[in-house]
Each structure stands twice: as structure tokens, then as C-alpha cells.
Protein backbone atom coordinates (compact mmCIF):
# COMPACT_ATOMS: atom_id res chain seq x y z
CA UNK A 1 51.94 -142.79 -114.21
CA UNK A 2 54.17 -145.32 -112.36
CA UNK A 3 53.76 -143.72 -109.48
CA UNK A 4 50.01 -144.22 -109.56
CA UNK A 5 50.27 -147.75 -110.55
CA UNK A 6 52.65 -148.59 -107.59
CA UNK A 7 49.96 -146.98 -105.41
CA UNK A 8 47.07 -148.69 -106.76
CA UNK A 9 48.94 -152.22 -106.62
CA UNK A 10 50.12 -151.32 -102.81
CA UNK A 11 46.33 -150.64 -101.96
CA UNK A 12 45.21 -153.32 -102.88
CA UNK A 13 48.05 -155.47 -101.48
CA UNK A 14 47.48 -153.90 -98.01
CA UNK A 15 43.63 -154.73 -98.72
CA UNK A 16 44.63 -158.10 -99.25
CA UNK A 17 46.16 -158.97 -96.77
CA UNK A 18 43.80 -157.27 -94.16
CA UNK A 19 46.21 -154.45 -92.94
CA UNK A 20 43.73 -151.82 -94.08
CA UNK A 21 39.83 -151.74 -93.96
CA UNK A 22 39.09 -150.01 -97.05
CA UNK A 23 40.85 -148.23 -100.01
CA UNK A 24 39.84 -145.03 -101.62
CA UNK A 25 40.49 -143.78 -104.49
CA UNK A 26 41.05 -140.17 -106.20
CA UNK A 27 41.22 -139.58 -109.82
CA UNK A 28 44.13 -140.82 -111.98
CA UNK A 29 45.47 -139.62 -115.31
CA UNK A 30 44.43 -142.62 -117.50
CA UNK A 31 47.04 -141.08 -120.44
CA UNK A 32 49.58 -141.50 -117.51
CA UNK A 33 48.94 -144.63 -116.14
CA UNK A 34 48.53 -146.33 -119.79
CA UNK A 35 51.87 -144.79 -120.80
CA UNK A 36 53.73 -146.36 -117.79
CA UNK A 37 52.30 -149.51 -118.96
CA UNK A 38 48.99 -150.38 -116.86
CA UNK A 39 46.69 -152.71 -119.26
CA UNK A 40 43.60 -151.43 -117.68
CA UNK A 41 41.44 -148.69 -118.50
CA UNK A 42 42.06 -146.89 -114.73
CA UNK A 43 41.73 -147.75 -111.18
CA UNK A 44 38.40 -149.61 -110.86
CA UNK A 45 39.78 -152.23 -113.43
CA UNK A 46 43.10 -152.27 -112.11
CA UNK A 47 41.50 -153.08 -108.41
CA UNK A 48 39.33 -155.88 -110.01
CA UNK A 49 42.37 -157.43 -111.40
CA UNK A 50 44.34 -157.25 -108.62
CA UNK A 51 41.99 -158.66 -106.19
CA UNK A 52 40.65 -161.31 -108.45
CA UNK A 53 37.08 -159.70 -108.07
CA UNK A 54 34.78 -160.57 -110.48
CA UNK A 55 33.11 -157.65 -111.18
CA UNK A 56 33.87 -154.08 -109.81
CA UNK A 57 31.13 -150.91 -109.48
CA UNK A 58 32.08 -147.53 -109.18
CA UNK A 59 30.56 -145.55 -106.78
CA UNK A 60 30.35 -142.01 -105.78
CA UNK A 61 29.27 -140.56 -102.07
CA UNK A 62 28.16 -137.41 -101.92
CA UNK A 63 26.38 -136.96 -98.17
CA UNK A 64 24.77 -140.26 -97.69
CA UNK A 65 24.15 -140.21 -101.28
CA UNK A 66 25.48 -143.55 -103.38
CA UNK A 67 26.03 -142.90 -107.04
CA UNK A 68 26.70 -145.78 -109.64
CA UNK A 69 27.48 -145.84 -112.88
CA UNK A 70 26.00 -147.95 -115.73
CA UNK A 71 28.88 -147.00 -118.05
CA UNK A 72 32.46 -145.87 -117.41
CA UNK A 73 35.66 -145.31 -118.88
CA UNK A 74 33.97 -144.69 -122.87
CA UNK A 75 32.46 -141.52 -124.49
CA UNK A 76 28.61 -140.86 -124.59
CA UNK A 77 28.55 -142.23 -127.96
CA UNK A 78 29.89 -145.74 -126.63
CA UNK A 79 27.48 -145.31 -123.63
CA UNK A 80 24.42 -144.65 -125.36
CA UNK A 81 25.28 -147.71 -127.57
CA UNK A 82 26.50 -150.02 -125.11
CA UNK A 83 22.80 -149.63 -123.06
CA UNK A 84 20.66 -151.81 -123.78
CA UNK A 85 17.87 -153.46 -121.39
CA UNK A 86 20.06 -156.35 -119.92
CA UNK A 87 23.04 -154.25 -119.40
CA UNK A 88 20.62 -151.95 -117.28
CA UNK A 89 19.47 -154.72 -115.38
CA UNK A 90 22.43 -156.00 -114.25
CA UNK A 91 23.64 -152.37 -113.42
CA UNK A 92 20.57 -152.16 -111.22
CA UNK A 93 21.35 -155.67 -109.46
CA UNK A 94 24.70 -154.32 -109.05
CA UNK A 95 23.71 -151.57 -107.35
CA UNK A 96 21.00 -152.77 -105.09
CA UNK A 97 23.61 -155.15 -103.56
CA UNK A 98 25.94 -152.43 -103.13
CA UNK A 99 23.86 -150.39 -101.02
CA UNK A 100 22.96 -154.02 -99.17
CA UNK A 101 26.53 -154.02 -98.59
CA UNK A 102 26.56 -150.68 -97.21
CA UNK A 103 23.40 -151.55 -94.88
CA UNK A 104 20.26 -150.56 -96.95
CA UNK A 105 18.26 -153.75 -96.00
CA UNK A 106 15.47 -152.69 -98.12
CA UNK A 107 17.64 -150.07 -100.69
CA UNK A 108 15.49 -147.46 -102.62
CA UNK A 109 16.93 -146.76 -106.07
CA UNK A 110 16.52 -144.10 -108.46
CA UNK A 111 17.47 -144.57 -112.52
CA UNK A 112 18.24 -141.07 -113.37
CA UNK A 113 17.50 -140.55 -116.85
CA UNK A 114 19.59 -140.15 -119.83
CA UNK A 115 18.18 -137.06 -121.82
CA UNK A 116 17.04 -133.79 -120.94
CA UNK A 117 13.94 -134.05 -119.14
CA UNK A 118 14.15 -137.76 -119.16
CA UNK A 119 13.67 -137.64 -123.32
CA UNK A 120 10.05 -135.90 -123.16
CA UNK A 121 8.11 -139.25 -124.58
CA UNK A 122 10.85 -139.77 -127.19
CA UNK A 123 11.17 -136.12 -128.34
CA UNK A 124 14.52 -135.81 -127.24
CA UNK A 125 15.59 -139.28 -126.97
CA UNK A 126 14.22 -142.59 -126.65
CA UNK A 127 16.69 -144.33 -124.21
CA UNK A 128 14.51 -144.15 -121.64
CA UNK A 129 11.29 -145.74 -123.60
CA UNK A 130 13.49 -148.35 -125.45
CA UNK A 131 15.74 -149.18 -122.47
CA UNK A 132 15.59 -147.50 -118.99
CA UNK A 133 11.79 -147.93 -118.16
CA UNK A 134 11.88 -151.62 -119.23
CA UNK A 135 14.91 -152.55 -116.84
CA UNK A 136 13.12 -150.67 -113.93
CA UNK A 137 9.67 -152.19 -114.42
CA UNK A 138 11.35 -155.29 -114.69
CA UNK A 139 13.07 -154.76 -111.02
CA UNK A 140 10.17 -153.34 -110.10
CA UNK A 141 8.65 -156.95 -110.81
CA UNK A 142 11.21 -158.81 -109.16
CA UNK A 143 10.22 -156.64 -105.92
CA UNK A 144 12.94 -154.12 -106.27
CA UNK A 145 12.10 -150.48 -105.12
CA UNK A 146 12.66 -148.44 -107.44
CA UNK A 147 11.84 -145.29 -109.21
CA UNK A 148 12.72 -143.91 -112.80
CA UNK A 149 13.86 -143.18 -115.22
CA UNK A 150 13.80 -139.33 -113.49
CA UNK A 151 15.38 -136.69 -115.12
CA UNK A 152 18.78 -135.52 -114.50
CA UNK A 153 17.85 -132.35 -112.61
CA UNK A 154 15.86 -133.75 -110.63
CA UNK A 155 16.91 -136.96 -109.22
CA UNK A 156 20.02 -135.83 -107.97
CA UNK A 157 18.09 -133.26 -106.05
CA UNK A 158 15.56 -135.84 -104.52
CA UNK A 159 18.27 -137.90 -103.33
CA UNK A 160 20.00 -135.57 -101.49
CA UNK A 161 16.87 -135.00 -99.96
CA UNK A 162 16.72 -138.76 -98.71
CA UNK A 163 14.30 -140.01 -101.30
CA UNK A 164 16.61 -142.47 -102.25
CA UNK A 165 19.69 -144.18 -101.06
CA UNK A 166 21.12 -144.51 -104.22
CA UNK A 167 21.12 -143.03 -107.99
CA UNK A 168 22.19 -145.18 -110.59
């Protein structure tokens, strides 16, 4: 665990002070890192901290694939109650300016669902009614392009495919 957290703080002091371009990450052993002491839930937090950043997004690339995450670091119970329509909004904000970052001048965003076949009109789930679909029409209205809530085994698929630059 000390290891770890001596890498993550030398990251992001060579970040800092411009002697690397980027820092990447792999997974840590949050037991580890919290037993040697870090105050953070993992990496992304630690990073934020460090750096002074005021927010932090996680992101996975798979091809030319972004991934984001509207929760992290909590189990699905916490997630499904820690969703609610603002949250999801600023989780799409937050990733539409990440894949500005990354050059998408005009990103296309997908808001993969949270039940099995995106909750089936409320048969297996509401989130998407109650929360999801609200947050996208609302980005939708401030002249975002996005799509969703799609289901799970789907989206992923479609993205990969070039559909969309990014899957939150």
C-alpha cells in the first residue's frame, strides 16, 4: 500500500511540474492503500487532491471508445441511491467536456442504461424513467447530442462500432 501511494504522489509530482505529459493509472488495492494510511477512497481522489483539481472523472479507453462513470468507488446499492437527475446531469457535462478535451468538437454521447434491457418501461427498474431519460432530454435541450438511456448490451456494442465517442 505505501508503495502505491509513493507512486501515485510521484505521478502527480512529475505531472506537476511538467516533466511528464500524462499519467496513467492501473488498478490499486484500495484495502492496501487505506491501510498504509491514504485518506482517499483510491487513485482518482488521491490525483484530485494532489493536483488541487476540482473535480476528477474516471475514464476508461477501450479502442477509441471513452467510458465514464456516474458513480465510483460505492456498491450498487449506494449507486442506485446516489442517482438522481442532477447528479446525471452533471455526469453528462462532465463527460461531454472530457471528450472536448480529447478533440470531439461536437462529442456524441451515449447513457447506457442501468437495468436489464434498459428497465423494460419500469418492469425491471425505473431508474431510467425516474432519472436517466430526464437528464438526457434535458442535454438534449441544451443542444447536447446524445442518445439513451440504451441498454447495457447494446450500447457498448454500438460504440465500438463508432456510434458514439463516448458511453457514460
Amino acid at each position: 500500500g505505501r508503495a502505491a501511494v509513493a507512486a501515485i504522489e510521484r505521478a502527480a509530482s512529475l505531472a506537476l511540474a511538467g516533466r511528464v505529459d500524462a499519467v496513467v493509472t492501473a488498478p490499486i488495492n484500495k484495502e492496501a492503500i487505506w491501510a498504509a494510511g491514504a485518506g482517499q477512497l483510491g487513485h482518482t481522489e488521491m490525483l484530485a487532491d494532489l493536483t488541487g483539481a476540482g473535480r476528477s472523472t474516471t475514464m476508461f479507453l477501450v479502442h477509441d471508445l471513452k467510458i465514464f462513470f456516474a458513480t465510483r468507488h460505492m456498491s450498487l446499492r449506494r449507486a442506485l441511491d446516489a442517482i438522481d437527475v442532477p447528479s446525471q446531469r452533471k455526469s453528462i457535462a462532465e463527460s461531454l467536456e472530457t471528450l472536448r478535451v480529447f478533440g470531439h468538437d461536437r462529442p456524441r454521447l451515449a447513457v447506457a442504461a442501468i437495468n436489464p434491457h434498459g428497465g423494460e418501461n419500469g418492469n425491471f427498474g425505473d431508474e431510467e424513467i425516474r432519472v436517466l431519460a430526464p437528464a438526457v432530454e434535458a442535454a438534449r435541450g441544451d443542444g447536447a447530442d446524445i442518445a439513451g438511456p440504451i441498454p447495457a448490451d447494446s450500447v457498448f456494442y454500438q460504440g465500438l462500432e463508432g456510434r458514439y465517442d463516448g458511453v457514460l
